[in-house]
N, C-alpha and C. Protein backbone atom coordinates (compact mmCIF):
# COMPACT_ATOMS: atom_id res chain seq x y z
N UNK A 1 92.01 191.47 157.75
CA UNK A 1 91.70 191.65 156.35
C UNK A 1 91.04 190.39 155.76
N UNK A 2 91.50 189.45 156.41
CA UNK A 2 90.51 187.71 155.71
C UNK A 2 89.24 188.15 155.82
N UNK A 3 88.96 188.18 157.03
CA UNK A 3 87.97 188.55 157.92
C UNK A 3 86.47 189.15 156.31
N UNK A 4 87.24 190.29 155.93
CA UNK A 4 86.64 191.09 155.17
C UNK A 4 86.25 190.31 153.98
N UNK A 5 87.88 189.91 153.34
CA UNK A 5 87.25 188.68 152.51
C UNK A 5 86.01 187.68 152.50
N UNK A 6 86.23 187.12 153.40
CA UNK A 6 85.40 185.45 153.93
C UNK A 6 84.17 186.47 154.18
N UNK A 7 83.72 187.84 155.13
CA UNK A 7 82.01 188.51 154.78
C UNK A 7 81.97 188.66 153.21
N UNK A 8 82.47 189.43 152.82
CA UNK A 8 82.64 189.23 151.23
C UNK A 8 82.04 188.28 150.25
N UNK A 9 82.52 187.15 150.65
CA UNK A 9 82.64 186.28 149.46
C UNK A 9 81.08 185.57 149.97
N UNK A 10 80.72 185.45 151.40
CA UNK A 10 79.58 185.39 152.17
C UNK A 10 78.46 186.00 151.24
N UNK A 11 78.55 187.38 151.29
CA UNK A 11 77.66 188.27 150.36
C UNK A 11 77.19 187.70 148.94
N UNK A 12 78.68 187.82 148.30
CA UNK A 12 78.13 187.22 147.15
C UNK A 12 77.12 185.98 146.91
N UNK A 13 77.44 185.10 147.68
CA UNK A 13 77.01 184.00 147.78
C UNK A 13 75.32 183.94 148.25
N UNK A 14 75.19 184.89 148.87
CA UNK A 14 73.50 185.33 148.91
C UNK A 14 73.30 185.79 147.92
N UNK A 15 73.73 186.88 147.65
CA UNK A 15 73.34 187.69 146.31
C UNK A 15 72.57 186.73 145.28
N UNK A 16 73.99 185.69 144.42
CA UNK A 16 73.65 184.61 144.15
C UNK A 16 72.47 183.73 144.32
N UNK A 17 72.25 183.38 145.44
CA UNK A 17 71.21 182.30 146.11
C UNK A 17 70.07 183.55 145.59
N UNK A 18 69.74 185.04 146.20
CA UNK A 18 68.65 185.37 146.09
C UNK A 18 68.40 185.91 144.07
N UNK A 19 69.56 185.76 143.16
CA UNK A 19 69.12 186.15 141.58
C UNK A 19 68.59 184.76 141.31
N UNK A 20 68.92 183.23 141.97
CA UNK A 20 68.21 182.28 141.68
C UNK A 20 67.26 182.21 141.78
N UNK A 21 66.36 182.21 142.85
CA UNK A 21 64.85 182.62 142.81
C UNK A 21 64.13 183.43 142.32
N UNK A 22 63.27 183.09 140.92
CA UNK A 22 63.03 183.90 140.23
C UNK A 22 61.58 183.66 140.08
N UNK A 23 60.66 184.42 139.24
CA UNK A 23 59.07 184.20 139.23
C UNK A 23 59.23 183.60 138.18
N UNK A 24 58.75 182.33 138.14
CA UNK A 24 58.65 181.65 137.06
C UNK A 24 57.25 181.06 136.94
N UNK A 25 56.28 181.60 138.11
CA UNK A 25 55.34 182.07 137.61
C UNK A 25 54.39 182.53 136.27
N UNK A 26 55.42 183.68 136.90
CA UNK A 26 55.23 184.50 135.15
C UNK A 26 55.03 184.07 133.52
N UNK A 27 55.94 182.89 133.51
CA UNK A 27 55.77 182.06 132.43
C UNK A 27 54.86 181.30 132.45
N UNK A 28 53.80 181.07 133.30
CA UNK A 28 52.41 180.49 133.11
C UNK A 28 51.47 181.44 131.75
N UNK A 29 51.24 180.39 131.11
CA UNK A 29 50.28 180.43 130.19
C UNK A 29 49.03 180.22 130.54
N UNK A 30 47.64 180.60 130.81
CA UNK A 30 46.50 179.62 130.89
C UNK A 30 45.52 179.73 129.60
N UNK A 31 45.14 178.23 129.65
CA UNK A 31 44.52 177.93 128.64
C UNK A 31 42.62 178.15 128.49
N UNK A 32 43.07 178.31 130.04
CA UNK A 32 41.25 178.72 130.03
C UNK A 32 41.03 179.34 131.64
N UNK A 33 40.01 180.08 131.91
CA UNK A 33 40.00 181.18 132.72
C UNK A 33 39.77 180.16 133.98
N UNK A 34 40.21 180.29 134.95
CA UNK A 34 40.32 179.17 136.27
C UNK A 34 39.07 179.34 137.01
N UNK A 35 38.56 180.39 136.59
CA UNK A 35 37.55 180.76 137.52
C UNK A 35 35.91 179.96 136.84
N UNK A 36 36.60 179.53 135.09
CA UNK A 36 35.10 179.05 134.72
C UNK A 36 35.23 177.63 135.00
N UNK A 37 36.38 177.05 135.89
CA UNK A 37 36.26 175.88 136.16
C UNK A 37 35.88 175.35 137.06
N UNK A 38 34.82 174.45 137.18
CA UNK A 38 33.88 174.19 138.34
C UNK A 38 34.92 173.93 139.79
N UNK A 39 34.20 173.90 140.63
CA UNK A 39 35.36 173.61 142.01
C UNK A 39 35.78 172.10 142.42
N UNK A 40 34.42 171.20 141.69
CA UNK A 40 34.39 169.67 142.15
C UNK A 40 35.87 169.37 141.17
N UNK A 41 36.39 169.86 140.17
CA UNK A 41 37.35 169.47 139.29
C UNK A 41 38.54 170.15 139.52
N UNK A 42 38.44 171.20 140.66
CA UNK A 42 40.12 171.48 140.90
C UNK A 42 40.63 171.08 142.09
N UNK A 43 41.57 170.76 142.46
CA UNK A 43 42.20 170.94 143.47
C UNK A 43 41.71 171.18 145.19
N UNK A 44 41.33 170.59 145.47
CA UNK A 44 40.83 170.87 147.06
C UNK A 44 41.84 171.36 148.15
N UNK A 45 41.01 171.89 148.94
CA UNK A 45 42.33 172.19 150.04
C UNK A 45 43.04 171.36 150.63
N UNK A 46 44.03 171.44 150.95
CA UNK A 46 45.12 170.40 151.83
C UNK A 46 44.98 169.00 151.16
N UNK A 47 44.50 169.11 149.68
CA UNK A 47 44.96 168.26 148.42
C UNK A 47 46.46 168.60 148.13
N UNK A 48 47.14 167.59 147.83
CA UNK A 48 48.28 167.80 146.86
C UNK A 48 48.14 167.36 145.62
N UNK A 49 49.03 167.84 145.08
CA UNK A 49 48.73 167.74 143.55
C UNK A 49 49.39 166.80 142.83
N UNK A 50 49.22 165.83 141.99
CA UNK A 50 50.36 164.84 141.33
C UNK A 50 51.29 165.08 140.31
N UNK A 51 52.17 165.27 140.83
CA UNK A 51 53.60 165.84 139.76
C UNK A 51 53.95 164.90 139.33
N UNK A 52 53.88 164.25 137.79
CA UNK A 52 54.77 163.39 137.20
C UNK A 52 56.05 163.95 136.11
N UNK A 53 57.06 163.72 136.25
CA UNK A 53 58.06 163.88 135.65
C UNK A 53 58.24 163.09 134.65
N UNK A 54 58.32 163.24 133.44
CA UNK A 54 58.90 162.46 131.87
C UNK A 54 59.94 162.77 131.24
N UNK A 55 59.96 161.44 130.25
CA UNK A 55 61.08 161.98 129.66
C UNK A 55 60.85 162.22 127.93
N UNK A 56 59.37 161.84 127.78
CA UNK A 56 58.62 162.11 126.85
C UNK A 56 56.84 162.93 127.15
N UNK A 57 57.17 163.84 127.23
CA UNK A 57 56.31 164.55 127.82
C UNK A 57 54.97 164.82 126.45
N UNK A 58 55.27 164.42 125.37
CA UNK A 58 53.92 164.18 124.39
C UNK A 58 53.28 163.06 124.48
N UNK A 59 54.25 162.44 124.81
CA UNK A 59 53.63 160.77 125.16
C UNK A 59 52.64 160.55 126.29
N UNK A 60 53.08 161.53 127.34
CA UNK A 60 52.45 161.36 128.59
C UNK A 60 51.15 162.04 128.47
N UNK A 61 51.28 163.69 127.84
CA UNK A 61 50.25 164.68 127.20
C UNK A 61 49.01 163.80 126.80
N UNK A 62 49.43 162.91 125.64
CA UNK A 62 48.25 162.38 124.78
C UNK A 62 47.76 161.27 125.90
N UNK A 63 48.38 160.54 126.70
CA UNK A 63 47.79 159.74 127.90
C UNK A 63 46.94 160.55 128.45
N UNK A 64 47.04 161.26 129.48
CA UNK A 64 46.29 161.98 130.14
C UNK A 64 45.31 163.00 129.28
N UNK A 65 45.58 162.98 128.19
CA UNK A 65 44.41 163.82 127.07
C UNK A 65 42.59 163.01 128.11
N UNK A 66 42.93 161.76 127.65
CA UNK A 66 41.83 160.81 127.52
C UNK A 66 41.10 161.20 128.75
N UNK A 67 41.24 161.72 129.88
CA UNK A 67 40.49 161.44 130.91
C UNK A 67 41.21 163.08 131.66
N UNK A 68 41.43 163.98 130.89
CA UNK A 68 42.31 164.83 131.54
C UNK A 68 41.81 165.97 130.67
N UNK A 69 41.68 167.48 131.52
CA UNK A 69 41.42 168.76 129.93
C UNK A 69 42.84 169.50 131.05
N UNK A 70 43.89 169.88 129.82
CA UNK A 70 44.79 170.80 129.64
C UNK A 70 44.74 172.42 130.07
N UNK A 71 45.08 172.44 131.06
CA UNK A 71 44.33 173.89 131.28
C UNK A 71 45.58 175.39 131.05
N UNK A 72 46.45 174.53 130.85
CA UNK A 72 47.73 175.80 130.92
C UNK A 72 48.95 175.20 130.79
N UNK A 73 49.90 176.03 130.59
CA UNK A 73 51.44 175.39 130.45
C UNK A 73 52.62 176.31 130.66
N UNK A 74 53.59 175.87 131.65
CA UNK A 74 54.90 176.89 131.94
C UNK A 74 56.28 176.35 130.92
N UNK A 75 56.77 177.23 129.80
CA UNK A 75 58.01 176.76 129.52
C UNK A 75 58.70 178.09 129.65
N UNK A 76 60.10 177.58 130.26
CA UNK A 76 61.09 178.48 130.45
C UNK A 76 62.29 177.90 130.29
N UNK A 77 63.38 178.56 130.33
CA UNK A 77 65.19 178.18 129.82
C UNK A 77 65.41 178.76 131.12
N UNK A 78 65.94 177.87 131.95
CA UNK A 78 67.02 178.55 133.49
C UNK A 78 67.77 177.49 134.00
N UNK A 79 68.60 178.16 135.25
CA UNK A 79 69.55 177.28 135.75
C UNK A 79 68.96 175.95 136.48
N UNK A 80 69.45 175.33 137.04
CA UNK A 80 68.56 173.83 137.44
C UNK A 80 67.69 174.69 138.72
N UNK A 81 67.15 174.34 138.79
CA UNK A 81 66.11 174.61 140.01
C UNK A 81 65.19 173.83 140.70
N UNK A 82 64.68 173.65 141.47
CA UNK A 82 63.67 172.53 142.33
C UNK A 82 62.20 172.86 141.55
N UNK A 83 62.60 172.48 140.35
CA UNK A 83 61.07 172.44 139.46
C UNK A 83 59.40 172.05 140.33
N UNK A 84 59.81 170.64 141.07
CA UNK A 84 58.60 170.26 141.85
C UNK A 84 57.88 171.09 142.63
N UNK A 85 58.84 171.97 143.39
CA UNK A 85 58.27 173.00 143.86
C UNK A 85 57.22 174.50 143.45
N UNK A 86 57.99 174.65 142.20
CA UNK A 86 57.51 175.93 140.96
C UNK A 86 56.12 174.93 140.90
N UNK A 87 56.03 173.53 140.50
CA UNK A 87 54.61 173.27 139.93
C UNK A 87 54.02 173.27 141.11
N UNK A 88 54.09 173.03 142.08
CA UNK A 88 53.61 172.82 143.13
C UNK A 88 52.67 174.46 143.66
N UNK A 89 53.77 174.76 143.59
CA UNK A 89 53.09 176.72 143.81
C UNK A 89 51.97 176.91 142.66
N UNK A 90 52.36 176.60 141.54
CA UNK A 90 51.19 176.40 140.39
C UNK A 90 50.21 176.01 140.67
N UNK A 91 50.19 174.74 140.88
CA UNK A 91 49.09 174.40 140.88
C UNK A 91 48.09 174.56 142.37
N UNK A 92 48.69 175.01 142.86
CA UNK A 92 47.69 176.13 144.02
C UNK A 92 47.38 176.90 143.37
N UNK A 93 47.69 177.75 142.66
CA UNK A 93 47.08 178.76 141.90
C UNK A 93 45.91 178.52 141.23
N UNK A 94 46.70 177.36 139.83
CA UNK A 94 45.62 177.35 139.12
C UNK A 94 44.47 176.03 139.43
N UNK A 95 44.88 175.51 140.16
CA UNK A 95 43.95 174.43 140.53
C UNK A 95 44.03 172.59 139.86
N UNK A 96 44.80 173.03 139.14
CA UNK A 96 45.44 171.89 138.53
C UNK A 96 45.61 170.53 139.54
N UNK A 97 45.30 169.67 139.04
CA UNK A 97 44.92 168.23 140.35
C UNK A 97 46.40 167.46 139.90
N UNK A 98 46.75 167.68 138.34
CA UNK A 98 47.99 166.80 137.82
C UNK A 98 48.89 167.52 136.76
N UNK A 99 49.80 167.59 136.72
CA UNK A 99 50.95 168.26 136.17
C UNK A 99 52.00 167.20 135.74
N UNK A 100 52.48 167.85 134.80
CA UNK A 100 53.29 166.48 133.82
C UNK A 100 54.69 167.24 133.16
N UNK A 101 55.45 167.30 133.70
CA UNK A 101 56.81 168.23 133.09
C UNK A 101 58.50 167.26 132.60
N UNK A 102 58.94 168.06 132.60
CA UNK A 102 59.75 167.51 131.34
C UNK A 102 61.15 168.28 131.81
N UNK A 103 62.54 168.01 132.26
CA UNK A 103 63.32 168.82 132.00
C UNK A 103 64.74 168.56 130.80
N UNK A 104 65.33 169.22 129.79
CA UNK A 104 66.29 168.98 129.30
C UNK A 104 67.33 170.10 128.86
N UNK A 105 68.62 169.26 129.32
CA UNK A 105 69.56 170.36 129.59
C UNK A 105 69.73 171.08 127.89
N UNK A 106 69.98 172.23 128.19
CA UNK A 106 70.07 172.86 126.47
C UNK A 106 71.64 172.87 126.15
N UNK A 107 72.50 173.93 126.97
CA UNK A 107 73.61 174.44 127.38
C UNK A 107 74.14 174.89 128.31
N UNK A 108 75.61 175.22 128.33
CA UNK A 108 76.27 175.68 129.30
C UNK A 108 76.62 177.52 129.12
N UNK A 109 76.20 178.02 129.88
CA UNK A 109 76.65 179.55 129.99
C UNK A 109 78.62 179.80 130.91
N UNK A 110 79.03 180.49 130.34
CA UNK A 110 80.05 180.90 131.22
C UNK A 110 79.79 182.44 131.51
N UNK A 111 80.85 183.15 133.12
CA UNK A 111 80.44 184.56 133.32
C UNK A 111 81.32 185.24 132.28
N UNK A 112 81.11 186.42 132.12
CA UNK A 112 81.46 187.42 131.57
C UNK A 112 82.29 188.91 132.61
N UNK A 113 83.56 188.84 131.55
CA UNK A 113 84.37 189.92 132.69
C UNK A 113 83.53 191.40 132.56
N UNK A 114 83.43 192.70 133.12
CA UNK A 114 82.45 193.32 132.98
C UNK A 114 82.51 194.36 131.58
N UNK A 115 81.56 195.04 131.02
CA UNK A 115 81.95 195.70 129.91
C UNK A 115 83.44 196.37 130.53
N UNK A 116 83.10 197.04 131.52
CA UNK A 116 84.68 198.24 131.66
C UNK A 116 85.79 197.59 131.17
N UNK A 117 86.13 196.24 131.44
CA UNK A 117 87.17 195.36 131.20
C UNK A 117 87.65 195.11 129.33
N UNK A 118 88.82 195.54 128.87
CA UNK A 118 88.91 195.14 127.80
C UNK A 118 89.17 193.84 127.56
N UNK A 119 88.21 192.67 126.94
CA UNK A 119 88.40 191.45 127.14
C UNK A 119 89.68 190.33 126.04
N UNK A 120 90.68 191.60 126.12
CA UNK A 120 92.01 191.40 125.34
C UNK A 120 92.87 191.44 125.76
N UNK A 121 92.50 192.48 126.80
CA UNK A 121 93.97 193.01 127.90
C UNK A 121 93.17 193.41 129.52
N UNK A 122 93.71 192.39 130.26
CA UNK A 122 93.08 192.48 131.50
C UNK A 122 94.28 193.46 132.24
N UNK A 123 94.98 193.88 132.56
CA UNK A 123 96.07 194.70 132.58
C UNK A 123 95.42 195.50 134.47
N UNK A 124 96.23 195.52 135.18
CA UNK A 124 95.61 195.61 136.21
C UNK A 124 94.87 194.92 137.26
N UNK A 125 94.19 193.91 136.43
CA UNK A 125 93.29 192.88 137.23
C UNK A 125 94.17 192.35 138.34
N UNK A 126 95.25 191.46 137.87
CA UNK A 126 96.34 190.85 138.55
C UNK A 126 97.80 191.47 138.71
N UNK A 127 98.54 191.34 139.56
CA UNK A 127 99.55 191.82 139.55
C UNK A 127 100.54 190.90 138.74
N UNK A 128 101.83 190.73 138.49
CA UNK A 128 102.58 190.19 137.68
C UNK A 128 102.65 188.30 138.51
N UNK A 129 102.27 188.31 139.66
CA UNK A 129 102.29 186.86 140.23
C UNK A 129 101.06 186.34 140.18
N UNK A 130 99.97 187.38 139.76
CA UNK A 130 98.95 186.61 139.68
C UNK A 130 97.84 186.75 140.82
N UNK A 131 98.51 187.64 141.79
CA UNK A 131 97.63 187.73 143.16
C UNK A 131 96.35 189.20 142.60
N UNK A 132 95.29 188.78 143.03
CA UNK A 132 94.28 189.42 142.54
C UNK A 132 94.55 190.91 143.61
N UNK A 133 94.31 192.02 143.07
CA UNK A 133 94.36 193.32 143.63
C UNK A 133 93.48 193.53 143.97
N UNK A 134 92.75 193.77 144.13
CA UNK A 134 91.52 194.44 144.70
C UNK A 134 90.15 193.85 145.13
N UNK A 135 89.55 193.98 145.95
CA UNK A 135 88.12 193.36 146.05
C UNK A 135 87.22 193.03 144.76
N UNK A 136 87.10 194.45 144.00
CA UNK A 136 86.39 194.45 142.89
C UNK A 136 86.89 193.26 141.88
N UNK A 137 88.27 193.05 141.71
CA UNK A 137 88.81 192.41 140.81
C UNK A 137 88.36 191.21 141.17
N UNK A 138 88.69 190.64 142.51
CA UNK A 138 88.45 189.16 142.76
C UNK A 138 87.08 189.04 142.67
N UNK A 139 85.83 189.81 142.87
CA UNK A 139 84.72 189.79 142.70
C UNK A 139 84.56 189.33 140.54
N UNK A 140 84.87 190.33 140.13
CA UNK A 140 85.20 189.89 139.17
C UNK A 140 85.48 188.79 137.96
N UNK A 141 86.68 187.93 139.14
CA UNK A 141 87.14 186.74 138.83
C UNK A 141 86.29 185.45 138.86
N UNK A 142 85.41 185.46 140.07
CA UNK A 142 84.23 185.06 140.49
C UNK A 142 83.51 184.51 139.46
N UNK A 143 82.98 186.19 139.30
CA UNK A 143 81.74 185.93 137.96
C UNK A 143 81.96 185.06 136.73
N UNK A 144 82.93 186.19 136.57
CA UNK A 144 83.16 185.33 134.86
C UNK A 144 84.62 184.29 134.84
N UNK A 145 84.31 183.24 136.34
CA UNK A 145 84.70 181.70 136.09
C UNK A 145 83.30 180.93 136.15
N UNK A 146 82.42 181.76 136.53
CA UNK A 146 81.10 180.45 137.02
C UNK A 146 80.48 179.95 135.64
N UNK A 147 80.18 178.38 135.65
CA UNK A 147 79.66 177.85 134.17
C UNK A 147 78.31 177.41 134.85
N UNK A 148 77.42 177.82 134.13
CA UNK A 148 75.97 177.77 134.68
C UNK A 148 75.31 176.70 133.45
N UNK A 149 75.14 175.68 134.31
CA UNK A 149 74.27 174.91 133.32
C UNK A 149 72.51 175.15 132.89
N UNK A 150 72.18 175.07 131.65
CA UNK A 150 70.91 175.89 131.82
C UNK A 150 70.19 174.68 131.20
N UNK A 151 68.44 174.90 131.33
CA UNK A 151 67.77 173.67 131.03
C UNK A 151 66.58 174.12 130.30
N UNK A 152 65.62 173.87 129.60
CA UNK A 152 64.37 173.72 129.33
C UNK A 152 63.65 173.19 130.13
N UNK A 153 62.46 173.75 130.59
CA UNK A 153 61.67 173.18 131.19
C UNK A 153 60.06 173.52 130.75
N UNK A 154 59.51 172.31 130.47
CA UNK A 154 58.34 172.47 129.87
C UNK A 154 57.32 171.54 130.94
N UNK A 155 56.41 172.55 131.01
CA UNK A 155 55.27 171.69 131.85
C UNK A 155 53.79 171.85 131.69
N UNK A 156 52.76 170.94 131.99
CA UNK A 156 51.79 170.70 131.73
C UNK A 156 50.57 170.77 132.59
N UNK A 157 49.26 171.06 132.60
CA UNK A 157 48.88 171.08 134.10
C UNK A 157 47.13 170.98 133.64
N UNK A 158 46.85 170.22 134.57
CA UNK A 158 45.43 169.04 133.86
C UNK A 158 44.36 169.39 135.37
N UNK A 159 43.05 168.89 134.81
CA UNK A 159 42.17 169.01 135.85
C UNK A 159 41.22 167.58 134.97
N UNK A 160 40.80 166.86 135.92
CA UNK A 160 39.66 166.19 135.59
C UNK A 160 38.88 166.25 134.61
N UNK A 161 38.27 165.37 132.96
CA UNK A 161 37.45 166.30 132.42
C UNK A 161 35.90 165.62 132.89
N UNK A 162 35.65 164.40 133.88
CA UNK A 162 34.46 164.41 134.32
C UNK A 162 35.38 163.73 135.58
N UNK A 163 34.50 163.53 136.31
CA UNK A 163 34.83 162.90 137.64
C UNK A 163 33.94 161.30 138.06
């Protein structure tokens, strides 16, 4: 019966890993069509791209204004994630040579027991010692203990404006 548990709790734990990966993509904005941007000013192949991280990301914006055109921008609210990577996929896309992002934590989320559950009287969940009954239940218990820290993330993404 562990056995079942420990695949179990296994499962979840992918499950998990795979709702983290999300398209955050999607939250790309562009500021101008990629395709009217000449090729000498984006990104070359088996170029990498320069990711700078701030902690004043207007400050850095108006720096790179001077010698830099703004071509798009990703902001989103999620759990911590390997940001470098998201710009990184970006800026293959959009061609972006330099990217300038920003992360700050907003809040903390906690889980939630499920609607079915009256969240007044858990009655059933546990037996009178406390030992969880059922798979579903301990699945349950799971969720709504996890505190998910969540962040802002705002980013920036530049191409050359002469060379």
């Amino acid at each position: 019966m562990k056995i079942i548990y420990i695949l179990f709790i296994v499962l979840i734990c992918v499950v998990f890993a795979g709702c983290a990966t999300a398209n955050y993509g999607s939250f790309y904005i562009s500021y101008v069509d990629s395709s009217s941007i000449s090729a000498e000013y984006k990104l070359k192949d088996g170029e990498e791209p320069r990711i700078i991280p701030t902690d004043n990301i207007v400050d850095e914006f108006k720096a790179l204004s001077n010698n830099y055109v703004c071509i798009g921008s990703t902001d989103f609210n999620a759990p911590k994630t390997n940001i470098e990577a998201v710009i990184k996929e970006q800026c293959l896309t959009n061609g972006a040579r330099i990217a300038i992002y920003q992360v700050v934590y907003t809040h903390t989320v906690r889980g939630e027991p499920p609607p079915r559950y009256n969240r007044n009287n858990y009655g059933g969940r546990a037996d009178a010692v406390g030992i969880i009954s059922s798979i579903n239940d301990l699945v349950d218990v799971i969720i709504s203990s996890q505190k998910i820290d969540r962040y802002n993330y705002n980013v920036y993404y530049f191409v050359p404006s002469q060379l």
